[in-house]
N, C-alpha and C. Protein backbone atom coordinates (compact mmCIF):
# COMPACT_ATOMS: atom_id res chain seq x y z
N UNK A 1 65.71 46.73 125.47
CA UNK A 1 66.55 47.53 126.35
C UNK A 1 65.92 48.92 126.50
N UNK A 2 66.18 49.18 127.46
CA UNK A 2 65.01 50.65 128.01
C UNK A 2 66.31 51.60 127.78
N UNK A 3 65.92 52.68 126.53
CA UNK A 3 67.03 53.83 126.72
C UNK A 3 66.31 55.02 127.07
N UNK A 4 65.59 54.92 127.96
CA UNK A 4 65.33 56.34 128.97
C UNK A 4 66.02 56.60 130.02
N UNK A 5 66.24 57.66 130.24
CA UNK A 5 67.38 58.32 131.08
C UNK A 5 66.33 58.65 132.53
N UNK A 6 67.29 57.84 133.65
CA UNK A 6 66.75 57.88 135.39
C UNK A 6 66.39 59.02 135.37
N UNK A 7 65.32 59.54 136.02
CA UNK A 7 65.55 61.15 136.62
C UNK A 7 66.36 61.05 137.97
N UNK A 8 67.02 61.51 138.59
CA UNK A 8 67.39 61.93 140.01
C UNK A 8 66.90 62.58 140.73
N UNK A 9 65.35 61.93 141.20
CA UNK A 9 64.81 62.56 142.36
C UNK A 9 64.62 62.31 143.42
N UNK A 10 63.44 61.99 144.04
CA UNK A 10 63.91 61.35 145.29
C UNK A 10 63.88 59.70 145.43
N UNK A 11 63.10 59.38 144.81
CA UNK A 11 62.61 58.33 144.69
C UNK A 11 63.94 57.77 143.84
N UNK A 12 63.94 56.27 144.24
CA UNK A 12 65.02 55.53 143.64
C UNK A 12 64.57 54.25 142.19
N UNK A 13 63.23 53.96 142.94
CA UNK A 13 62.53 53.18 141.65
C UNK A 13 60.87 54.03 141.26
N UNK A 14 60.67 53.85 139.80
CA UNK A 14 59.48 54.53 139.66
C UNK A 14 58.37 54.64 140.71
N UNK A 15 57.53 55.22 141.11
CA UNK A 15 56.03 54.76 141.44
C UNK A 15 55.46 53.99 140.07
N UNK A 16 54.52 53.36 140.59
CA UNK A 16 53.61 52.34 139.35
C UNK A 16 52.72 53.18 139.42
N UNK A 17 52.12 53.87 138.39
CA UNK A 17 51.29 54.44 138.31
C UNK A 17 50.64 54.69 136.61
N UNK A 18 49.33 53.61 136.90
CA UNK A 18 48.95 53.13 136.17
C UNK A 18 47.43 53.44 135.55
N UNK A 19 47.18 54.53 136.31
CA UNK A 19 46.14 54.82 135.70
C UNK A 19 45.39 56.23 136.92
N UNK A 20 44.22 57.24 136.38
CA UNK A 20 44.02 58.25 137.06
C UNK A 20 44.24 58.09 138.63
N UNK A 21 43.23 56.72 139.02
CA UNK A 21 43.36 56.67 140.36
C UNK A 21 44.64 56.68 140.95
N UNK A 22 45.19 55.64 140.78
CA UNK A 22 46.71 55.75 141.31
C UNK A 22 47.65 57.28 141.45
N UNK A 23 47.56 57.85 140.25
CA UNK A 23 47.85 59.10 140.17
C UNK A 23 47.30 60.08 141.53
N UNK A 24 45.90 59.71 141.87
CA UNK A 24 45.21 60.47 142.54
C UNK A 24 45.76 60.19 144.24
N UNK A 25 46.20 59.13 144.04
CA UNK A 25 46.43 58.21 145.41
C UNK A 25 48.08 58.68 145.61
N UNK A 26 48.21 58.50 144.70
CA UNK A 26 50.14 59.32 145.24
C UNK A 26 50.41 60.56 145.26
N UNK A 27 49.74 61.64 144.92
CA UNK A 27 49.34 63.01 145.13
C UNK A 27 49.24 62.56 146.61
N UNK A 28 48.02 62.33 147.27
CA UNK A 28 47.52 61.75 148.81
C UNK A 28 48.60 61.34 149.42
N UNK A 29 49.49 60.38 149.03
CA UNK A 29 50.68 59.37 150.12
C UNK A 29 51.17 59.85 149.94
N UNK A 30 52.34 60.21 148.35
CA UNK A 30 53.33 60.09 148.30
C UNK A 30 53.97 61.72 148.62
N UNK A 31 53.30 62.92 148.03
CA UNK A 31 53.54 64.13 147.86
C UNK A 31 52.06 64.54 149.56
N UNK A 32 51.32 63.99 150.38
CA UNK A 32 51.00 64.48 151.19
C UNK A 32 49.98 65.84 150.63
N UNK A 33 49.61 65.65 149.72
CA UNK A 33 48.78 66.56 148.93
C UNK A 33 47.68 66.56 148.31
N UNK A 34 46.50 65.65 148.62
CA UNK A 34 45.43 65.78 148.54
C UNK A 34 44.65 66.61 147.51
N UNK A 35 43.87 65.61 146.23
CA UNK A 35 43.83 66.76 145.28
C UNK A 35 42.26 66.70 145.24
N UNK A 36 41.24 67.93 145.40
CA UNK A 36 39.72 67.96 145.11
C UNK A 36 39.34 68.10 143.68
N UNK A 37 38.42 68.39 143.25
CA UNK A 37 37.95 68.91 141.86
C UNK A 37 38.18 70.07 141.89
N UNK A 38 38.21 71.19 142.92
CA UNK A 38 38.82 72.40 142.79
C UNK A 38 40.40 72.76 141.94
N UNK A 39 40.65 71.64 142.67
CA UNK A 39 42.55 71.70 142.14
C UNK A 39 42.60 71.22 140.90
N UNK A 40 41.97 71.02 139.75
CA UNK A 40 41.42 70.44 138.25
C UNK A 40 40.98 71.26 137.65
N UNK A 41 41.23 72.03 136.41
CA UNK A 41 40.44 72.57 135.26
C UNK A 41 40.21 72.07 134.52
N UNK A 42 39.01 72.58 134.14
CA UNK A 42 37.85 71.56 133.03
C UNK A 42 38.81 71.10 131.80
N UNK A 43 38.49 70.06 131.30
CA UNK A 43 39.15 69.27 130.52
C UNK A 43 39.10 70.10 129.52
N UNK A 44 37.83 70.48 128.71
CA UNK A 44 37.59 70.90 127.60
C UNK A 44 38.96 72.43 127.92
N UNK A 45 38.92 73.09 128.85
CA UNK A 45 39.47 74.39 129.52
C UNK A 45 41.37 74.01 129.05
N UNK A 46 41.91 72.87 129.69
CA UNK A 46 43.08 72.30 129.64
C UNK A 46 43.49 71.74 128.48
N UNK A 47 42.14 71.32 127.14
CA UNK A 47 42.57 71.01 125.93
C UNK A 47 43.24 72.23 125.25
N UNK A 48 42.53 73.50 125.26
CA UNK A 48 42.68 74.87 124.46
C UNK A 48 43.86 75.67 125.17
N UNK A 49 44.34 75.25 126.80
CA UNK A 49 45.53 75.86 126.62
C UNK A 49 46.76 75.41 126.93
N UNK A 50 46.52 73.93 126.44
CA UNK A 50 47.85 73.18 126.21
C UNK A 50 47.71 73.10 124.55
N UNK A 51 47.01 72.87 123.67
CA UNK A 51 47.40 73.60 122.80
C UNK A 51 47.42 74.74 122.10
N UNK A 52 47.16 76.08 123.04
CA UNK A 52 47.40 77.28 122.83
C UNK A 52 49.39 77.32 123.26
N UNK A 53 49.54 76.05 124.05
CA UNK A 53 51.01 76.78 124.99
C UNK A 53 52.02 75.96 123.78
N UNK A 54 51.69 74.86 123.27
CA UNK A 54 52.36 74.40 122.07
C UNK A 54 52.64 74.99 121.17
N UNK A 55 51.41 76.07 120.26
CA UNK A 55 51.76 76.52 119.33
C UNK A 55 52.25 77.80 120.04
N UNK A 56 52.65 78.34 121.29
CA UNK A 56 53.56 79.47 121.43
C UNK A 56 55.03 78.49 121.31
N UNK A 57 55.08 77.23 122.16
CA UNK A 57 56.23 77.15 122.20
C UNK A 57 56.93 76.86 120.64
N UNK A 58 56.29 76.14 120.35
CA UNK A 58 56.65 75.91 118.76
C UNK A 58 56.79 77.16 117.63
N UNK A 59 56.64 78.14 117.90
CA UNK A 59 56.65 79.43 117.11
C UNK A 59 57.89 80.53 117.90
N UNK A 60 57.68 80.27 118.91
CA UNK A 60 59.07 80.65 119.68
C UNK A 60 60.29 80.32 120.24
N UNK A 61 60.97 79.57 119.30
CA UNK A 61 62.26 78.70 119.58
C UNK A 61 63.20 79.46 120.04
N UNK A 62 63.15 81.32 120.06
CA UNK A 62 64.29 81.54 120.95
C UNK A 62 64.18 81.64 122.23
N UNK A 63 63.06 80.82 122.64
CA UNK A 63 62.85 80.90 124.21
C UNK A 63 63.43 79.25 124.36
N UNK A 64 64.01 78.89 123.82
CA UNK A 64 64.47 77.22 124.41
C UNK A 64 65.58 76.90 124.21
N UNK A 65 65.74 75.56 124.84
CA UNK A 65 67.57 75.61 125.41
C UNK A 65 67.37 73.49 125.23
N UNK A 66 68.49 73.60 124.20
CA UNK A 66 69.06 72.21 124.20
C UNK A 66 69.29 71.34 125.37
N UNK A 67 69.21 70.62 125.97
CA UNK A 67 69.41 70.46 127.18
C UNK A 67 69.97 68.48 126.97
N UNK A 68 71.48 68.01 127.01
CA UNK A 68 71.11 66.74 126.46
C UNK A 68 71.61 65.41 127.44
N UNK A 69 71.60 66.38 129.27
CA UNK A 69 71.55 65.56 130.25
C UNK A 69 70.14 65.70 131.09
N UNK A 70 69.51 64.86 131.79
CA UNK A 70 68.35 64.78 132.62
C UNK A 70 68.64 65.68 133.71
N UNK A 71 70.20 65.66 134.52
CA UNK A 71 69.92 65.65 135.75
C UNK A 71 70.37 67.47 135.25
N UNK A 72 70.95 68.10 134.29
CA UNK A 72 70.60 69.09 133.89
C UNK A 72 69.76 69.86 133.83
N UNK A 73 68.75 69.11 133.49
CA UNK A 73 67.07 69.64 133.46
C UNK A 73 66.76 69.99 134.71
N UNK A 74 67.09 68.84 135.87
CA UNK A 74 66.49 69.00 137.27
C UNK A 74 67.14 70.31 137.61
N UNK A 75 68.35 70.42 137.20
CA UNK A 75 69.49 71.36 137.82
C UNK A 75 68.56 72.62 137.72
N UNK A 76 68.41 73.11 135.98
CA UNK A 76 67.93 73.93 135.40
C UNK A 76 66.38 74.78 136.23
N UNK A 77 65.58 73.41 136.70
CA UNK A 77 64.38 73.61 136.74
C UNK A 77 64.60 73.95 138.48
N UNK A 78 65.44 73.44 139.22
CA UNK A 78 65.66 73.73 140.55
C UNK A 78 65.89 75.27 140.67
N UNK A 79 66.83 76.16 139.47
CA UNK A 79 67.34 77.26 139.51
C UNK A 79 66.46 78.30 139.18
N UNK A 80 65.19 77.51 138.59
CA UNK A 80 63.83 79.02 138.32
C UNK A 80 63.41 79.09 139.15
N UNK A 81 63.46 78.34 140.22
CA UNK A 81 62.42 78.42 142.16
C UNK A 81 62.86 79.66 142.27
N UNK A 82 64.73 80.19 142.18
CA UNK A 82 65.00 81.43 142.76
C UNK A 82 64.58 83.02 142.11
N UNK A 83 64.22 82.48 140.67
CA UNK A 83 63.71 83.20 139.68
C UNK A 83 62.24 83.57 139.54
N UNK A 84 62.35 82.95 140.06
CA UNK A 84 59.98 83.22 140.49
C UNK A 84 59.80 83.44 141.12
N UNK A 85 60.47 83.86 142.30
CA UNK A 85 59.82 84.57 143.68
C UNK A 85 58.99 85.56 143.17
N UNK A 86 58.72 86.10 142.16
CA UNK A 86 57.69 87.19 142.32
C UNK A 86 56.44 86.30 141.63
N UNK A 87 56.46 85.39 141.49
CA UNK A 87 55.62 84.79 140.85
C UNK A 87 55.27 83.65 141.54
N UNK A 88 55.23 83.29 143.06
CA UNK A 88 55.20 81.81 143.65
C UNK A 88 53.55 82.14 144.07
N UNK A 89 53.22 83.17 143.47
CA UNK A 89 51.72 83.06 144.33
C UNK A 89 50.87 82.94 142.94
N UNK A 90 51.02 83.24 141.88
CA UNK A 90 50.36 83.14 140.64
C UNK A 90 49.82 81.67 140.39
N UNK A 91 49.07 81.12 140.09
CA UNK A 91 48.07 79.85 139.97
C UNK A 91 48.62 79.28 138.01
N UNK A 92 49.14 78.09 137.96
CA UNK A 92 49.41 77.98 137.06
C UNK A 92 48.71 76.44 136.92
N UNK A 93 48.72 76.24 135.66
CA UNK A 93 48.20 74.77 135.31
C UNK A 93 49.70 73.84 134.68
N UNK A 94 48.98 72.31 135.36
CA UNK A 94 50.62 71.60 135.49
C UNK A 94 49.70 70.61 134.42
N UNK A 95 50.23 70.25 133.54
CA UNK A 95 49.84 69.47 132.57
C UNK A 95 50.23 68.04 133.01
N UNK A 96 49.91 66.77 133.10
CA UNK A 96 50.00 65.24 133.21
C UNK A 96 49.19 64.26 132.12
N UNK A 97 49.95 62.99 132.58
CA UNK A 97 49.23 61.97 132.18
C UNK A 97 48.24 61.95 131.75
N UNK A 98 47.23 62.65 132.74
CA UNK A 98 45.72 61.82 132.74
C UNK A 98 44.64 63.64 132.57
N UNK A 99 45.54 64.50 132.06
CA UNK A 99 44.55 65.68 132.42
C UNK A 99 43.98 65.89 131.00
N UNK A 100 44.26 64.62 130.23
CA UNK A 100 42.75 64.47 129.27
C UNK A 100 41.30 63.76 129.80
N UNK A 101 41.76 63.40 131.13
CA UNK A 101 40.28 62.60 131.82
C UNK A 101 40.20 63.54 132.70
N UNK A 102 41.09 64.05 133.63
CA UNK A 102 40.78 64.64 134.57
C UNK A 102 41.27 66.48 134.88
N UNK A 103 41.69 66.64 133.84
CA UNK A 103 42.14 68.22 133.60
C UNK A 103 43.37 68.38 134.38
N UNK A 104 43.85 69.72 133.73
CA UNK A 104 45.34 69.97 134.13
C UNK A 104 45.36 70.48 135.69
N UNK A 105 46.26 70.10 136.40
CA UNK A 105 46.35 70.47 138.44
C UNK A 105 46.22 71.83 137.96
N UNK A 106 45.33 73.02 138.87
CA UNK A 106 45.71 74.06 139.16
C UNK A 106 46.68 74.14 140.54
N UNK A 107 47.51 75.12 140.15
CA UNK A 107 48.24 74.68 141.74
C UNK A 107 48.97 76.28 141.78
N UNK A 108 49.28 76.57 143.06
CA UNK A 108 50.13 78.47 142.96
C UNK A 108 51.55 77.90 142.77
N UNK A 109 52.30 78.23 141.93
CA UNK A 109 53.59 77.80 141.51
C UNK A 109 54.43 77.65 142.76
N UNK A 110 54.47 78.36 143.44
CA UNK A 110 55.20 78.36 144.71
C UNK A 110 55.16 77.15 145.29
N UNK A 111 53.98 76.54 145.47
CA UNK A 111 53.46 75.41 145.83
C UNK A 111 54.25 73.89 145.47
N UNK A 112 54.06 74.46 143.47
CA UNK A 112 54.58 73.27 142.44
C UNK A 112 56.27 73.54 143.24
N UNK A 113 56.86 73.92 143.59
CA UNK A 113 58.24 74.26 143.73
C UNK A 113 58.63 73.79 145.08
N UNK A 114 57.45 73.79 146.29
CA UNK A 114 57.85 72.88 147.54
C UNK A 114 57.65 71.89 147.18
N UNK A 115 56.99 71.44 146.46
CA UNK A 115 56.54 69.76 145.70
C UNK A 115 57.99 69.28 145.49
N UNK A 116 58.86 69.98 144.43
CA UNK A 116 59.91 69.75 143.70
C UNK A 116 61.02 69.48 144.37
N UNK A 117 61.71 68.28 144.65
CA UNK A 117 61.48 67.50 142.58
C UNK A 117 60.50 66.54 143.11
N UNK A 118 60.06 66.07 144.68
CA UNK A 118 59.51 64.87 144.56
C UNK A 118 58.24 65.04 143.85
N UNK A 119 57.45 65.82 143.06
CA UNK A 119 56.77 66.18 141.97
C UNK A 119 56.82 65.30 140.74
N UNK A 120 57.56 65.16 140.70
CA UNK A 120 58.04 64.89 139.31
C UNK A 120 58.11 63.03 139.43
N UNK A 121 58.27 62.97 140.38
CA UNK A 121 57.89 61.19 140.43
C UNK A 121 56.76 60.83 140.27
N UNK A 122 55.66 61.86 140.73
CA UNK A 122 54.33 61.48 140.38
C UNK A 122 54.13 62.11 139.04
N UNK A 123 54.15 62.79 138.17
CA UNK A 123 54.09 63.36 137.28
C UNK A 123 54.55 62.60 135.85
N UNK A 124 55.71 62.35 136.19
CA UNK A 124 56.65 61.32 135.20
C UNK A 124 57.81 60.84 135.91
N UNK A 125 57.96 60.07 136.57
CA UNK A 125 59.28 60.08 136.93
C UNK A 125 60.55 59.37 136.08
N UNK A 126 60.03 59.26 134.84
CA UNK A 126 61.13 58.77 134.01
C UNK A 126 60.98 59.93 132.74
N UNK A 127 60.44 61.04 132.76
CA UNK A 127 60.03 61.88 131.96
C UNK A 127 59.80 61.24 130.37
N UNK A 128 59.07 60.42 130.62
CA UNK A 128 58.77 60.11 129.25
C UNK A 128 57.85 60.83 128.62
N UNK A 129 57.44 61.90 128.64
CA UNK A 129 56.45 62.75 128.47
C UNK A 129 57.03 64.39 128.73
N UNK A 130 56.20 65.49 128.17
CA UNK A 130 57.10 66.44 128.14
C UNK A 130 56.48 66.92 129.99
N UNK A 131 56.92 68.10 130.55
CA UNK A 131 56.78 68.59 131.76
C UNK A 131 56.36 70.05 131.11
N UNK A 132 55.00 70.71 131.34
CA UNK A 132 54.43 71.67 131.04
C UNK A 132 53.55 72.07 132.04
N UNK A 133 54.15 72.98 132.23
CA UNK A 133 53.49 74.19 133.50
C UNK A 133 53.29 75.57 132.68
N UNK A 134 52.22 76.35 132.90
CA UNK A 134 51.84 77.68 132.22
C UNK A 134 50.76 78.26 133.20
N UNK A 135 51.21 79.96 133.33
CA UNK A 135 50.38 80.43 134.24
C UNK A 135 48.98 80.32 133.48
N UNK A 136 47.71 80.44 134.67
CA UNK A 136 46.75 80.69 134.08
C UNK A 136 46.22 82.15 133.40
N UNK A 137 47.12 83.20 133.29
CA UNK A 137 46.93 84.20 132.26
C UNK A 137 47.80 84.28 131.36
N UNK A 138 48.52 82.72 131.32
CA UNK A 138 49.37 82.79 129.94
C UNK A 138 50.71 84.15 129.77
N UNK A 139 51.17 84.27 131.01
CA UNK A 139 51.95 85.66 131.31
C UNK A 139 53.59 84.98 131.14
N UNK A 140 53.77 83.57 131.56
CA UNK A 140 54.78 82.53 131.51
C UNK A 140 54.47 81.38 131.88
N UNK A 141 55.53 80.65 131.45
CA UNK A 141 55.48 78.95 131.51
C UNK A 141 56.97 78.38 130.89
N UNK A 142 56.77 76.79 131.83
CA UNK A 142 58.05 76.66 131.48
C UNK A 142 57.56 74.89 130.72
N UNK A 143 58.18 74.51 129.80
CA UNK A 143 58.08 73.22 129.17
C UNK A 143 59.63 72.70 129.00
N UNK A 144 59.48 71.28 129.41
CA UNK A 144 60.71 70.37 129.21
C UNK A 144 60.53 69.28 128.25
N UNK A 145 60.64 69.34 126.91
CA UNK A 145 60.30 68.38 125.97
C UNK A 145 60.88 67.33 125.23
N UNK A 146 60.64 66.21 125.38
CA UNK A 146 61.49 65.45 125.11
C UNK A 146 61.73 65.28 123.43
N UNK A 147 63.30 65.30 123.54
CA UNK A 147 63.58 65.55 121.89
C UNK A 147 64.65 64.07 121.39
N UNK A 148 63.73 62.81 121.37
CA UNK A 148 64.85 61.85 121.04
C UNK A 148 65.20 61.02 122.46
N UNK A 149 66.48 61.57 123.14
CA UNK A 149 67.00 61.12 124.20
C UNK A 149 67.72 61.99 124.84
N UNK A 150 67.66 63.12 124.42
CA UNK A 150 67.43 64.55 124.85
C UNK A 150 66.41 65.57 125.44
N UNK A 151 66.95 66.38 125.47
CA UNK A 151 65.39 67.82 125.78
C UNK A 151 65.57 68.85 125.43
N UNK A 152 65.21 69.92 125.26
CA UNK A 152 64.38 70.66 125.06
C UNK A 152 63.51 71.70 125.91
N UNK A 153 64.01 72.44 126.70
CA UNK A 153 63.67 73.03 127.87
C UNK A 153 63.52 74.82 127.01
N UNK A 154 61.76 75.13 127.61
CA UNK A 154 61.29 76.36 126.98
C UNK A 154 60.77 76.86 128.51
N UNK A 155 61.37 78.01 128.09
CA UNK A 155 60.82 79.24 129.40
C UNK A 155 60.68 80.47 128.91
N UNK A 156 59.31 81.12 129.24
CA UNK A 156 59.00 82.72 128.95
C UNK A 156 58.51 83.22 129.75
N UNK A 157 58.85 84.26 130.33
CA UNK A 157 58.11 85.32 131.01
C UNK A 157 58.59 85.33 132.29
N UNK A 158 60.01 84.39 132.69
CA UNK A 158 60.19 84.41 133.91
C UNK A 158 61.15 85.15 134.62
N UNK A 159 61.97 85.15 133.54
CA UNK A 159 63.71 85.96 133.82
C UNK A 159 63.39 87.41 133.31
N UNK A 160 62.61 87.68 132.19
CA UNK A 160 62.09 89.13 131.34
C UNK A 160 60.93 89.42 131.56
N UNK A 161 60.59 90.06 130.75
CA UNK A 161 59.51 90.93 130.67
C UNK A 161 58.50 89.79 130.21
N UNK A 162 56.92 89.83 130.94
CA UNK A 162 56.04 89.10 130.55
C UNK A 162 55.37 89.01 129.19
N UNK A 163 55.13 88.15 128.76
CA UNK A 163 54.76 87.86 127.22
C UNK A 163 53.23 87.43 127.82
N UNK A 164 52.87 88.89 127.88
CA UNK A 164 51.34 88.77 128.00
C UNK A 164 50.28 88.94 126.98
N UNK A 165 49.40 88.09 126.93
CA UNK A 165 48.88 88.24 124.91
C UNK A 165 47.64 88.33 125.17
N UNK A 166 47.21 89.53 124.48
CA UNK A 166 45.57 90.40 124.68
C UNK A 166 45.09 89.44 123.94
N UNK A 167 45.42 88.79 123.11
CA UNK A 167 44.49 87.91 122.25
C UNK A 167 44.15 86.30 122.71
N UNK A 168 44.76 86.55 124.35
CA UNK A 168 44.45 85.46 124.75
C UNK A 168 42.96 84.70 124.98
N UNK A 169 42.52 83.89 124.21
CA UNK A 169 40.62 83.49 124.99
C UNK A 169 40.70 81.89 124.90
N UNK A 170 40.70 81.58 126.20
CA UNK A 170 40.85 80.25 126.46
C UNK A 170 39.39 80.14 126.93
């Protein structure tokens, strides 16, 4: 018995998406978005700051919020679009599936947010995996992590003051 929780996006049954290509191919059809090697940071680049953005989130638990419905999350994550307007032009890296083969999307957040939610069908659409977005100067980011059959939703730098870290070297 499958106890993962539907997302509510647009899509009514998953995409099959089964491996990089496919991934690459519903970016193209499904989201109308076409991805080059430009829109990719180097793997080795996307190893050091997804786990640079772990051990912030994991050291900073008062930036996160219990969260123990899905369509909550969507709710949640729909309501920072209005919260980032000063930030829809900043270039952030979207973490997936496959961006141990093919590196994390660079994309201008603004961008990730006209995507949204049908984003998130290509991405995970059953979120079995966490949802991690972080600017590329590490200034904010937001992570949705799955905790059980719950989540786990971390955000910094978006509502306050930026948590910008000189000791950043990715």
């Amino acid at each position: 018995m499958n106890s993962f929780k539907r997302i509510n996006t647009i899509k009514t049954t998953p995409l099959h998406i089964e491996n990089s290509e496919d991934f690459l191919k519903y970016f193209e059809t499904y989201l109308k978005n076409p991805l080059t090697n430009v829109d990719f940071i180097d793997v080795d680049i996307t190893k050091k700051l997804k786990h640079k953005s772990y051990k912030y989130i994991f050291s900073h638990h008062e930036f996160s919020k219990f969260i123990e419905d899905y369509n909550q999350v969507i709710f949640n994550l729909a309501n920072l679009k209005s919260k980032t307007n000063n930030l829809i032009n900043r270039e952030v890296a979207i973490f997936h599936d496959y961006d141990g083969e093919l590196g994390a999307i660079r994309m201008r957040l603004g961008k990730f947010f006209s995507l949204f939610p049908k984003i998130l069908d290509v991405l995970d659409s059953e979120l079995h995996h966490d949802l991690l977005i972080v600017s590329l100067s590490f200034s904010f980011g937001i992570c949705v992590e799955i905790e059980g059959l719950d989540y786990s939703m971390t955000v910094w730098g978006v509502e306050h003051k930026s948590h910008i870290h000189e000791d950043t070297q990715i």
